[in-house]
N, C-alpha and C. Protein backbone atom coordinates (compact mmCIF):
# COMPACT_ATOMS: atom_id res chain seq x y z
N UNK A 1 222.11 51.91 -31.40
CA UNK A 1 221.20 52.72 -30.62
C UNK A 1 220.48 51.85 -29.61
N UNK A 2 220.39 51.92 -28.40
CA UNK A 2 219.70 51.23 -27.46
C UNK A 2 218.23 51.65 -27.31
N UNK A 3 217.46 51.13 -26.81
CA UNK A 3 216.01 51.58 -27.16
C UNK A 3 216.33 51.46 -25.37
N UNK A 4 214.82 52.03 -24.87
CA UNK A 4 214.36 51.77 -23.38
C UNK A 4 213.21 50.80 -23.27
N UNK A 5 213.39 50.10 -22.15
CA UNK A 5 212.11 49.61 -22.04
C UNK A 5 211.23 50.17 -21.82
N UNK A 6 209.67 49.85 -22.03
CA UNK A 6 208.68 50.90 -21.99
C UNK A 6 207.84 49.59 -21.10
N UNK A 7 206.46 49.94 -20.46
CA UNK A 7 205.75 49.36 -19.43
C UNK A 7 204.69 48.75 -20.48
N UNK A 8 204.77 47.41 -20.79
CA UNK A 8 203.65 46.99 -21.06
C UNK A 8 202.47 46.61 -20.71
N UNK A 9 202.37 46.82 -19.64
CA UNK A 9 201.03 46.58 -19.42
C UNK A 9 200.04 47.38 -19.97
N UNK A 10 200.20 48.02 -20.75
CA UNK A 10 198.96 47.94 -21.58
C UNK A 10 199.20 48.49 -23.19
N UNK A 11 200.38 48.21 -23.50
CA UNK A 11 200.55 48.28 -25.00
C UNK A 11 199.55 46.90 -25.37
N UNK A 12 199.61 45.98 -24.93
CA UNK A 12 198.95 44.64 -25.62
C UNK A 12 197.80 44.81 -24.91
N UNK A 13 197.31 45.93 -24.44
CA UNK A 13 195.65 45.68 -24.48
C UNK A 13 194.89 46.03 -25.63
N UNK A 14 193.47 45.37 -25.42
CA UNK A 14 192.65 45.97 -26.93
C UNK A 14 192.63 47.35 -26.94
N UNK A 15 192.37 47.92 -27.91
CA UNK A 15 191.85 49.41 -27.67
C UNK A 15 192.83 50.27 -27.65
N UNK A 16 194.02 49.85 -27.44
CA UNK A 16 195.00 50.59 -26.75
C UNK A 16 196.16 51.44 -27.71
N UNK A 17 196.07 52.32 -27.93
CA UNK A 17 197.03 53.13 -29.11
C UNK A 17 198.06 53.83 -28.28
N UNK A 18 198.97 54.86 -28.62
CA UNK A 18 199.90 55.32 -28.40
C UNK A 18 199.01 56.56 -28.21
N UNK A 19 198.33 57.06 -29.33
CA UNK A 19 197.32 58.40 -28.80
C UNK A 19 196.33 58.35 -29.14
N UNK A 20 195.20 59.05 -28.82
CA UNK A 20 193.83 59.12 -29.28
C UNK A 20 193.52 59.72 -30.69
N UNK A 21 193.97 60.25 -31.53
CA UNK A 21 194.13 60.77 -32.97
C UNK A 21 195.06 59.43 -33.65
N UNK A 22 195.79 58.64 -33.18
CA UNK A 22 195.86 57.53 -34.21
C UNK A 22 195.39 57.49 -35.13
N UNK A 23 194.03 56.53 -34.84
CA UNK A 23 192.93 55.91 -35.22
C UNK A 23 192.94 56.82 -36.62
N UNK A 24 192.13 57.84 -36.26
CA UNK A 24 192.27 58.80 -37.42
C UNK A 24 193.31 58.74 -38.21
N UNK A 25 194.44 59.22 -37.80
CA UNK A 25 195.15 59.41 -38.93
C UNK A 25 196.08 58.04 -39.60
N UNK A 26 196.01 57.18 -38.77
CA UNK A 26 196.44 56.09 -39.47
C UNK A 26 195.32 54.83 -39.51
N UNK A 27 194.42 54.93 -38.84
CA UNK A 27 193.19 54.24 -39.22
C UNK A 27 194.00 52.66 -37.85
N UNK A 28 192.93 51.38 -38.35
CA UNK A 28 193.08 50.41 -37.41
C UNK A 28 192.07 50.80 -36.02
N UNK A 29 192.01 49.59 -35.46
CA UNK A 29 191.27 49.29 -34.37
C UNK A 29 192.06 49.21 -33.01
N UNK A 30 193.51 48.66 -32.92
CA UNK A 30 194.19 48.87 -31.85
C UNK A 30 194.22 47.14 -31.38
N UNK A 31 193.96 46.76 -32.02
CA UNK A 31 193.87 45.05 -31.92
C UNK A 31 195.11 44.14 -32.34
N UNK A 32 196.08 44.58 -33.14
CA UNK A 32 196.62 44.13 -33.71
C UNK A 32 197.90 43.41 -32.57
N UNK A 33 198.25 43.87 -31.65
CA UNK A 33 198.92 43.63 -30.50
C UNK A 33 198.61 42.60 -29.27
N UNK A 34 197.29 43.09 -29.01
CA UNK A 34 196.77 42.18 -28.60
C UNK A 34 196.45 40.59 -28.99
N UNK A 35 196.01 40.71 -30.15
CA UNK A 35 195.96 39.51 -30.94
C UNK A 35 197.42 38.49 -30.63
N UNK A 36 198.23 39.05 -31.14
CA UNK A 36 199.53 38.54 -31.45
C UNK A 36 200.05 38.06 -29.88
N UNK A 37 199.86 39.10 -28.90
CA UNK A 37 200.01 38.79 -27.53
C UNK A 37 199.60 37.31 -27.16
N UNK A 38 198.22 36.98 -27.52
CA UNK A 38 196.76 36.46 -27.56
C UNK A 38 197.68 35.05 -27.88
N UNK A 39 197.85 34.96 -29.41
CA UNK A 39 198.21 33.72 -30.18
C UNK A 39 199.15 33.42 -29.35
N UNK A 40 200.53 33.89 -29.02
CA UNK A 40 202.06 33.94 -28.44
C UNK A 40 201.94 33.00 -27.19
N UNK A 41 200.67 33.32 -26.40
CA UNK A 41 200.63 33.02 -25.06
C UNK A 41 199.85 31.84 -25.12
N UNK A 42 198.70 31.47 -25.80
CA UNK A 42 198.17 30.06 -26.10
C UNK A 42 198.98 28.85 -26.51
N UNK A 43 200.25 29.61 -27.22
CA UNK A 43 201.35 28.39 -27.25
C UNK A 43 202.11 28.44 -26.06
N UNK A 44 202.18 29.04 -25.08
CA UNK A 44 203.61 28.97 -23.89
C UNK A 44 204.51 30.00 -24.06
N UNK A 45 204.12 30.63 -25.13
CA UNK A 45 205.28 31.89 -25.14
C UNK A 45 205.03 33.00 -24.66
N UNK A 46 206.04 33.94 -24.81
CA UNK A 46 205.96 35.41 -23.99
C UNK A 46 206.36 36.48 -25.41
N UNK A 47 205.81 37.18 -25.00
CA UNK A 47 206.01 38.87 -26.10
C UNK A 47 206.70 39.87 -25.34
N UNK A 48 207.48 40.86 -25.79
CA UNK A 48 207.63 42.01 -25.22
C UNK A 48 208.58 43.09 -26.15
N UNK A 49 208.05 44.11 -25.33
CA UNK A 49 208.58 45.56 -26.70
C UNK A 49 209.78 46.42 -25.87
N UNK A 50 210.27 47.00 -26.44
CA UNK A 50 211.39 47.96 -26.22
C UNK A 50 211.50 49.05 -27.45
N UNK A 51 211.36 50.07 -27.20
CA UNK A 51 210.35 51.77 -27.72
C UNK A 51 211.23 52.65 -27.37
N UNK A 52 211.27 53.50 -28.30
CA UNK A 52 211.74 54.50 -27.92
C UNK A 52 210.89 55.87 -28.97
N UNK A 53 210.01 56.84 -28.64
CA UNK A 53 209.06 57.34 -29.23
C UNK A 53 210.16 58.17 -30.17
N UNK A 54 208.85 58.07 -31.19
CA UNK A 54 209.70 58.67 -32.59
C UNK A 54 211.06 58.11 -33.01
N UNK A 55 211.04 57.13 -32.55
CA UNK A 55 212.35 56.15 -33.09
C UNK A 55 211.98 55.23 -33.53
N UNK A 56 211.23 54.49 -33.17
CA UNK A 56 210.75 53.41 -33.55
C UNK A 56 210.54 51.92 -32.17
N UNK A 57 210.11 50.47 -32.23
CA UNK A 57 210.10 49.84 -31.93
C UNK A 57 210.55 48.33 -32.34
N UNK A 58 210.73 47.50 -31.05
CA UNK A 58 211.13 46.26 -31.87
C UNK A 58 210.77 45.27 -30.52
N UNK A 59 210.00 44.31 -31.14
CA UNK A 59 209.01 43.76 -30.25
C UNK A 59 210.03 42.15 -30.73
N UNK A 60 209.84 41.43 -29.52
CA UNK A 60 210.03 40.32 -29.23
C UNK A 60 209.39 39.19 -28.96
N UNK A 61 209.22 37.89 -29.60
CA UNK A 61 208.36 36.62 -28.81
C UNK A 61 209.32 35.72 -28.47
N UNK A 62 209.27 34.91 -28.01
CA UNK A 62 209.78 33.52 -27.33
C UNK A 62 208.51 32.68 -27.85
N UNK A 63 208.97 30.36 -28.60
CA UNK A 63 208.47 29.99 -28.12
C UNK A 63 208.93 29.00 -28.33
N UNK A 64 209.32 27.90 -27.56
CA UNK A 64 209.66 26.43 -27.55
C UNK A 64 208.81 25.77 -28.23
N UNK A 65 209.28 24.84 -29.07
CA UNK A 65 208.74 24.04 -30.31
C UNK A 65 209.50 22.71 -30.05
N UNK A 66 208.83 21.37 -29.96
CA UNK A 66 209.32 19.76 -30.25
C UNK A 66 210.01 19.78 -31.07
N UNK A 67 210.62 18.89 -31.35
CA UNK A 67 211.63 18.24 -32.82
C UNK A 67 210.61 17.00 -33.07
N UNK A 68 210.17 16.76 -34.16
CA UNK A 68 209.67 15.73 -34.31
C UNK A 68 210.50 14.38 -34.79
N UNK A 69 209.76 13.08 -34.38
CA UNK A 69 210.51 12.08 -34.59
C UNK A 69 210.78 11.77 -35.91
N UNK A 70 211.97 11.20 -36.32
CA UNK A 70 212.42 11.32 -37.85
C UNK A 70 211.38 10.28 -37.95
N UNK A 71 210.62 10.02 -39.36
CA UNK A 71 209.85 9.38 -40.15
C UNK A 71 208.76 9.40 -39.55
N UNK A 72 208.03 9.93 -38.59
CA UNK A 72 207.09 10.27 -38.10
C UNK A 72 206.22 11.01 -39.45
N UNK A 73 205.21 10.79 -39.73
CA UNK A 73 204.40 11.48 -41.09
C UNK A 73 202.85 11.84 -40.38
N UNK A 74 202.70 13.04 -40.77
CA UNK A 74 201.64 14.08 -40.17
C UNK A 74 200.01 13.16 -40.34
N UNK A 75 199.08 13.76 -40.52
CA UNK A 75 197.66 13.10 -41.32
C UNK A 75 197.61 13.37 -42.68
N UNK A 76 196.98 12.25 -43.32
CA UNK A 76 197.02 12.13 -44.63
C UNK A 76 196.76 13.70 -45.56
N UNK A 77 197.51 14.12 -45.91
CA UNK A 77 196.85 15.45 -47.07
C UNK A 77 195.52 15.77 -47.23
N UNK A 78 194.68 16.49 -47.07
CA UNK A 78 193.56 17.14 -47.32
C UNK A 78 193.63 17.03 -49.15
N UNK A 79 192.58 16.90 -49.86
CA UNK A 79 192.79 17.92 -51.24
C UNK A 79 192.64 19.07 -50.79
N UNK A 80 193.36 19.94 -51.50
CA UNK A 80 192.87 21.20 -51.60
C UNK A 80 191.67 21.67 -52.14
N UNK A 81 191.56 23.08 -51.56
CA UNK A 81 190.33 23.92 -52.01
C UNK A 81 190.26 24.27 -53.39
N UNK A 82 189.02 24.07 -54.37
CA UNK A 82 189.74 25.13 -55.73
C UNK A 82 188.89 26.00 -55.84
N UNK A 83 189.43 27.06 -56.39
CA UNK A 83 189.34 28.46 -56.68
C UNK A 83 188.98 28.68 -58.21
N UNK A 84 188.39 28.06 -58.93
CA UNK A 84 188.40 27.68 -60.04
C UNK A 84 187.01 28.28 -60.61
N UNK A 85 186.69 29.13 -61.34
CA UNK A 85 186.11 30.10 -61.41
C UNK A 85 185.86 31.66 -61.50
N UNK A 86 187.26 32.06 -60.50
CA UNK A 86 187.59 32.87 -60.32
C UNK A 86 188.49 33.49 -61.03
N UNK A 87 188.96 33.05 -61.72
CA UNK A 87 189.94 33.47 -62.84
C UNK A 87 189.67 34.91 -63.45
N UNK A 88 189.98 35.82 -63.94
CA UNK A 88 189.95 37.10 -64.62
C UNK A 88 188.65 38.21 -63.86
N UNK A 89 187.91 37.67 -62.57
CA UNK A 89 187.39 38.50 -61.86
C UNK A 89 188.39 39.74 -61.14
N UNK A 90 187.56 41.20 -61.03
CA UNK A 90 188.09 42.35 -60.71
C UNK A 90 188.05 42.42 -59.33
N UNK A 91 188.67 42.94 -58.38
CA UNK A 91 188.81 43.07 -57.38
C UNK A 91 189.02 44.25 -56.72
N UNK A 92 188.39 45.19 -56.05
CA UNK A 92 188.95 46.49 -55.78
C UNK A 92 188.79 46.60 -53.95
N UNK A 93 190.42 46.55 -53.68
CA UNK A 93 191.06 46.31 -52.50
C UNK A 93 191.16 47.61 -51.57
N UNK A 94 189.96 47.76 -50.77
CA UNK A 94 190.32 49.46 -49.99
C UNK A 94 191.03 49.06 -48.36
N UNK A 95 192.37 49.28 -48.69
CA UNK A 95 192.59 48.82 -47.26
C UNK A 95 194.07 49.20 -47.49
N UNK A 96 194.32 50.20 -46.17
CA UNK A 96 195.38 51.38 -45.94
C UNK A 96 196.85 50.37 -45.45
N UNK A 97 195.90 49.39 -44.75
CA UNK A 97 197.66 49.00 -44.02
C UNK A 97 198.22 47.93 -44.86
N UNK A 98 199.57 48.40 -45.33
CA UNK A 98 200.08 47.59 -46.39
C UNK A 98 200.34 46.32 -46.12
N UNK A 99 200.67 45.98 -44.95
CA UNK A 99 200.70 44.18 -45.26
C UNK A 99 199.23 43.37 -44.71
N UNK A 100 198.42 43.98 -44.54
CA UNK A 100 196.85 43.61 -44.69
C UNK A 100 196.72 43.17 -46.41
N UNK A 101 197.47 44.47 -47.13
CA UNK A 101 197.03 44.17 -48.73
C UNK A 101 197.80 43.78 -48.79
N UNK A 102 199.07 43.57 -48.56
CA UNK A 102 200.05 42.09 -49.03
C UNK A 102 199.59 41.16 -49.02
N UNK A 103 199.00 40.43 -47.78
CA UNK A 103 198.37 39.53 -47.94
C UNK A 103 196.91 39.08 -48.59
N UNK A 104 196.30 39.79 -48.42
CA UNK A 104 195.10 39.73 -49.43
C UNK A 104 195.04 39.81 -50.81
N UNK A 105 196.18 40.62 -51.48
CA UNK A 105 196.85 40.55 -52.85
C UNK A 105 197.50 39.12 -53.08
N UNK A 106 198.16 38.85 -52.49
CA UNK A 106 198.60 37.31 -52.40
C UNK A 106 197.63 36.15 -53.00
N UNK A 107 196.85 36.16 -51.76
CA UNK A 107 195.59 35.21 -52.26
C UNK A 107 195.12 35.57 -53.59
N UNK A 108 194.77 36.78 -53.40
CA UNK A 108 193.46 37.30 -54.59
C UNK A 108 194.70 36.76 -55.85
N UNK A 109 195.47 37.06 -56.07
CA UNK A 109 196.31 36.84 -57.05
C UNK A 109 196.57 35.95 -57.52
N UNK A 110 196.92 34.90 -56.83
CA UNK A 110 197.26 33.23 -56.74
C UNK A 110 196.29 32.87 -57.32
N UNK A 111 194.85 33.00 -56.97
CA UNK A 111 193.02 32.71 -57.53
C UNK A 111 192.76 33.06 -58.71
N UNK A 112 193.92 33.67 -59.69
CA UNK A 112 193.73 34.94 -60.77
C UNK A 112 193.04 35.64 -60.94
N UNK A 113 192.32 36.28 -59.99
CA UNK A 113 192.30 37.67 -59.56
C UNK A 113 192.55 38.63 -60.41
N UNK A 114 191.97 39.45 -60.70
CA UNK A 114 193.06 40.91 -61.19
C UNK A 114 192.38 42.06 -59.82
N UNK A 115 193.32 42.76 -59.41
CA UNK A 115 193.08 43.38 -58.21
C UNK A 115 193.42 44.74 -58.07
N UNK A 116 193.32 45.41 -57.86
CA UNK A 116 193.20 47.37 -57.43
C UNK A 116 193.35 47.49 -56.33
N UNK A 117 194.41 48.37 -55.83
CA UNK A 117 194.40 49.14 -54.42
C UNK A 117 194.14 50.56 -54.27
N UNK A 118 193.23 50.53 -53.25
CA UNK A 118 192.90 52.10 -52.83
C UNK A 118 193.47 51.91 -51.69
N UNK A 119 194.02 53.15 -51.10
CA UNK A 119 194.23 53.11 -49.71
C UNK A 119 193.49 53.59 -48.26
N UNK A 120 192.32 54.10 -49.56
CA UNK A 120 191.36 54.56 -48.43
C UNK A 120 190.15 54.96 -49.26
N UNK A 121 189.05 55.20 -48.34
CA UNK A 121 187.76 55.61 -48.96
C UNK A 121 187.22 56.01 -50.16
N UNK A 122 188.17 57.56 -49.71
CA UNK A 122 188.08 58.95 -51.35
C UNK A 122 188.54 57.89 -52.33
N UNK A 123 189.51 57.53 -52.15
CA UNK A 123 190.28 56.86 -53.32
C UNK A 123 189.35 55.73 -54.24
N UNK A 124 189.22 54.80 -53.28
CA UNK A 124 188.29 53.79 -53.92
C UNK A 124 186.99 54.40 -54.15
N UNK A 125 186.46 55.64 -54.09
CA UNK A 125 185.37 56.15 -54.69
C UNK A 125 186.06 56.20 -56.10
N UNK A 126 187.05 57.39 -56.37
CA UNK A 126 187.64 57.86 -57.31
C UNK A 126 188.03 57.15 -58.36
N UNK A 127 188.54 55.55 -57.86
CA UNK A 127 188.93 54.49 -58.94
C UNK A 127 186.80 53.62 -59.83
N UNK A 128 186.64 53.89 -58.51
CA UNK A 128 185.32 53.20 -58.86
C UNK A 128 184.41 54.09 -59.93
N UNK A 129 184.73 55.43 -59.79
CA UNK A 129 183.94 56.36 -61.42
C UNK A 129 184.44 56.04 -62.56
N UNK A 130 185.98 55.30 -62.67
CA UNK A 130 186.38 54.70 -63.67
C UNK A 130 186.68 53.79 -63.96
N UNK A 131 186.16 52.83 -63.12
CA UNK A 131 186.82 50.85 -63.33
C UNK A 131 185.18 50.39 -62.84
N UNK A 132 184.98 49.25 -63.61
CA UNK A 132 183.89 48.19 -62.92
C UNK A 132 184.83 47.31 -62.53
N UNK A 133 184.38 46.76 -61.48
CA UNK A 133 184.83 45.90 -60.38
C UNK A 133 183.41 44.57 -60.18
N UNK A 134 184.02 43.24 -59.78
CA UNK A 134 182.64 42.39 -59.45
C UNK A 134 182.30 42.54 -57.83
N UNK A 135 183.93 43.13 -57.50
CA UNK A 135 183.25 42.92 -55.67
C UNK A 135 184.83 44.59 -55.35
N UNK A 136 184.09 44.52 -53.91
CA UNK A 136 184.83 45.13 -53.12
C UNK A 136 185.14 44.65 -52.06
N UNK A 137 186.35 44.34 -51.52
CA UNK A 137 186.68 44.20 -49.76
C UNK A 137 187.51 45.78 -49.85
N UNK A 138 186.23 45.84 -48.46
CA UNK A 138 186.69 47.56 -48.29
C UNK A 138 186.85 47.79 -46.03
N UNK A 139 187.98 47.79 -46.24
CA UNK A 139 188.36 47.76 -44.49
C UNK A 139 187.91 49.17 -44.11
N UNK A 140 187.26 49.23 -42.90
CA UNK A 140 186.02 49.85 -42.18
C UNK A 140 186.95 50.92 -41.72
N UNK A 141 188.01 50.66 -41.01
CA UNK A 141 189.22 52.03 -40.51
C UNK A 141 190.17 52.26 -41.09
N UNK A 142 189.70 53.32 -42.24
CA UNK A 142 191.19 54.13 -42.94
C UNK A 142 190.95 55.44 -42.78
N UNK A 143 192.40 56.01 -42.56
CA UNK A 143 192.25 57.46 -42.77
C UNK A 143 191.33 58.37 -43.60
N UNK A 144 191.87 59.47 -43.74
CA UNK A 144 190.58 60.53 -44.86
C UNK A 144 189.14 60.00 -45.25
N UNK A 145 188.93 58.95 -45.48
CA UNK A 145 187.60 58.62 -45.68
C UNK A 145 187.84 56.75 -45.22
N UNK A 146 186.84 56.65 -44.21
CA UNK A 146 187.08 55.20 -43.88
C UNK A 146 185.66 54.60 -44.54
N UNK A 147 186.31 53.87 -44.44
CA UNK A 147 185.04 52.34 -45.29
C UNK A 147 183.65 52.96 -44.96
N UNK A 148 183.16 53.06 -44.10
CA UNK A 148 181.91 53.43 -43.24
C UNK A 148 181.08 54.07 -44.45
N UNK A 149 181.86 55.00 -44.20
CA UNK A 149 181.50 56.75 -45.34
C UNK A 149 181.59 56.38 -46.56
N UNK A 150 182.43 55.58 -46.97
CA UNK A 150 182.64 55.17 -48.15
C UNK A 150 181.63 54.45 -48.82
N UNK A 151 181.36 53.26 -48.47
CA UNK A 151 179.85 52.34 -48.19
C UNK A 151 178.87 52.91 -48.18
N UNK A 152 178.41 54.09 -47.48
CA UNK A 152 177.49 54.82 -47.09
C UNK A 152 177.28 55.51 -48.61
N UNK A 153 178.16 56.13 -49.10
CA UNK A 153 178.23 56.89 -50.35
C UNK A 153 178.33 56.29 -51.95
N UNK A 154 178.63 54.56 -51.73
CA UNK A 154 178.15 53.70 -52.49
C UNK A 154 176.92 53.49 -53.23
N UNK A 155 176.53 52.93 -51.21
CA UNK A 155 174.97 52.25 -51.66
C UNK A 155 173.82 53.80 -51.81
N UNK A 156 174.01 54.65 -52.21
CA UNK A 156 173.61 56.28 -52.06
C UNK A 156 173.80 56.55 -53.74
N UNK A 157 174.56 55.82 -54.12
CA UNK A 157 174.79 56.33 -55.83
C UNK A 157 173.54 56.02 -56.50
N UNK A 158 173.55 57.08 -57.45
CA UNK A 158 172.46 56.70 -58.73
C UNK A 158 172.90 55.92 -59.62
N UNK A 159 174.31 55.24 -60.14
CA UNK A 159 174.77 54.83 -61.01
C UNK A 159 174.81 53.58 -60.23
N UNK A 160 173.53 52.27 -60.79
CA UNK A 160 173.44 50.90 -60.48
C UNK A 160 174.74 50.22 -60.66
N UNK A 161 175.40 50.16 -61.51
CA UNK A 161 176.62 49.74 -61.78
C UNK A 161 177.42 49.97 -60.39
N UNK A 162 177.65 51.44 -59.61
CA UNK A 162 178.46 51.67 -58.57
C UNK A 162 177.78 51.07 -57.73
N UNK A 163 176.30 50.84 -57.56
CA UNK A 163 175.67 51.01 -56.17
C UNK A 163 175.08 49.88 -55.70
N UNK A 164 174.95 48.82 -56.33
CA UNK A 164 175.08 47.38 -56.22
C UNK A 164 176.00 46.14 -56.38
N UNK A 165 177.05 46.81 -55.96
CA UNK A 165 178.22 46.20 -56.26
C UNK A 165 178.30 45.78 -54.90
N UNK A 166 178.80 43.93 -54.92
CA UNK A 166 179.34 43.47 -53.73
C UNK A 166 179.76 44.29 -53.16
N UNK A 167 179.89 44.25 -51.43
CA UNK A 167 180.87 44.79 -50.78
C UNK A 167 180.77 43.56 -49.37
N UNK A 168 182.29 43.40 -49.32
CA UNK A 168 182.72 42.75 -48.24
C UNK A 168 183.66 43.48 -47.22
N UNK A 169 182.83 43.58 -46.00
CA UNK A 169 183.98 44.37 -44.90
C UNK A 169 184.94 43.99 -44.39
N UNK A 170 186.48 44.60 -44.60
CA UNK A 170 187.36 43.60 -43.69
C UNK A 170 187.79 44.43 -42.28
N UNK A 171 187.49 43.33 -41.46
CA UNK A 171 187.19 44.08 -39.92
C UNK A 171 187.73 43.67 -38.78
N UNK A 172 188.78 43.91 -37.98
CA UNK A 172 189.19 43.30 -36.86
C UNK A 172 187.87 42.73 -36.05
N UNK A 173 186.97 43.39 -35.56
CA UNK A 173 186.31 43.00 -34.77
C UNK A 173 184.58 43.51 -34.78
N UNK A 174 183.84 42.73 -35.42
CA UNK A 174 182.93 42.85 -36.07
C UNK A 174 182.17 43.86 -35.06
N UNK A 175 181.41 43.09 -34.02
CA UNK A 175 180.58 44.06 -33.08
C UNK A 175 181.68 44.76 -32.20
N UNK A 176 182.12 45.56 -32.75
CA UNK A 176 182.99 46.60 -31.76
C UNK A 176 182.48 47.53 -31.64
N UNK A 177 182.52 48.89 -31.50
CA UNK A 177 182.15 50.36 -31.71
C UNK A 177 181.24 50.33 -32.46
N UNK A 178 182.05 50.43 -34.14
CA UNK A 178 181.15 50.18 -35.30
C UNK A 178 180.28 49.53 -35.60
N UNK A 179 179.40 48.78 -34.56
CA UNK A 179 178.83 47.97 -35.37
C UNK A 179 177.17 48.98 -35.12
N UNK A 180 176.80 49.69 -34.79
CA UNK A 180 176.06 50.69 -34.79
C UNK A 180 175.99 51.58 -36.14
N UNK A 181 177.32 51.66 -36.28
CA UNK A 181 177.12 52.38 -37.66
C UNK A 181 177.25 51.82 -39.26
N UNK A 182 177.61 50.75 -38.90
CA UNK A 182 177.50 49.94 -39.81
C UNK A 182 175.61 48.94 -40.22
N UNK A 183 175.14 48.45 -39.48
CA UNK A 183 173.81 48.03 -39.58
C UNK A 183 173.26 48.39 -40.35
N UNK A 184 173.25 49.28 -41.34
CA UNK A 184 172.49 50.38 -42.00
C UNK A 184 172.97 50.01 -43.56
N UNK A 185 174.22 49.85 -43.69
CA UNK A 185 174.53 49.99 -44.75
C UNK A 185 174.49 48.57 -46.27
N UNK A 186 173.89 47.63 -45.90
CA UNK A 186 173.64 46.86 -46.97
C UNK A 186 175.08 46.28 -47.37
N UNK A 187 176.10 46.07 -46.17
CA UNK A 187 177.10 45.34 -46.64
C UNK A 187 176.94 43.68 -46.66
N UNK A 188 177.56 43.25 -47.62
CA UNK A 188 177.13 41.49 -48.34
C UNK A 188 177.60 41.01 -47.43
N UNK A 189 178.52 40.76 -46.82
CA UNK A 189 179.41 40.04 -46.14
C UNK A 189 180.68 40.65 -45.43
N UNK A 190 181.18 40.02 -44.03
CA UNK A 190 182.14 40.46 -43.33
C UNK A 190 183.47 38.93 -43.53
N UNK A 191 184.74 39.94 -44.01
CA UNK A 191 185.71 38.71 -43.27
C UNK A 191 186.67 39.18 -41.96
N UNK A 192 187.07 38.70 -41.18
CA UNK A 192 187.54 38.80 -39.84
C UNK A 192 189.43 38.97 -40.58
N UNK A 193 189.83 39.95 -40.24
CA UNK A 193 191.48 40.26 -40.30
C UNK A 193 191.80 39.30 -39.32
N UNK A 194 192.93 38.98 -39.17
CA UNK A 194 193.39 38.12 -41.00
C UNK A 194 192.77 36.95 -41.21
N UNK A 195 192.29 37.42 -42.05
CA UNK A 195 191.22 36.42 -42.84
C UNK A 195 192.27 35.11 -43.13
């Protein structure tokens, strides 16, 4: 099947979706393109897409990379970080786009973690009337109920157990839109996608 080219100039802008109901129904900020554009081009490379609606897409980078000299050896090893502590802590993961929680399952897991996915708001309310959790990372744009509302209906509970529970936002872009409606809500901490 041949796809067409489509005009990028402004698929890789911020903000920029395919339609204005996206957002909604599949949640995200519209950043995710841009970004990648962003990284691609700080090394010398180029991006580009070829679309065909309701078919799908398949996006392209270019980037020239050195060969390094044989026996050439990098800087000495860092130790690593440890995570050591963290062992058998609960984790309850609200975040719709699956390889966001691939990767954040990853980590959390590796740390021994034990971890929960909601895929959105309602949900991680729904798991949270029946699981204690020590923290939440709960991403701000998901469908049916996004983080916002969700948070909002948290820190609003009578049940201390639900309503003082960590919450960490995971957020493309902290002061964007949201950050008006967020101010309010008594969230602990923000991490920046991809974290």
């Amino acid at each position: 099947m041949a796809f067409r080219r489509i005009n990028t100039l402004f698929i890789f802008d911020s903000f920029t979706q395919a339609s204005a109901d996206t957002t909604r129904h599949f949640g995200g900020t519209g950043l995710g393109l841009a970004i990648c554009k962003k990284l691609i081009e700080l090394q010398g490379g180029t991006i580009s897409v070829e679309s065909e609606p309701s078919m799908g897409s398949t996006f392209r980078f270019a980037l020239t990379f050195g060969v390094a000299e044989k026996g050439v050896q990098g800087a000495s090893a860092e130790v690593p970080e440890s995570f050591t502590g963290l062992e058998g802590k609960k984790i309850l993961v609200a975040e719709d786009n699956k390889i966001n929680f691939f990767v954040a399952n990853k980590f959390l897991i590796g740390w021994g973690i034990s971890v929960t996915h909601a895929e959105n708001g309602q949900i991680a309310l729904d798991i949270l009337e029946k699981e204690n959790f020590d923290l939440i990372l709960m991403d701000l744009h998901m469908p049916v109920m996004d983080g916002i509302e969700a948070t909002r209906i948290i820190r609003k509970s009578n049940d201390t157990r639900i309503k003082d529970i960590p919450i960490v936002a995971l957020t493309a872009a902290i002061m964007s839109e949201s950050h008006d409606k967020i101010e309010d809500l008594k969230i602990n901490d923000y991490v920046l996608k991809t974290f």
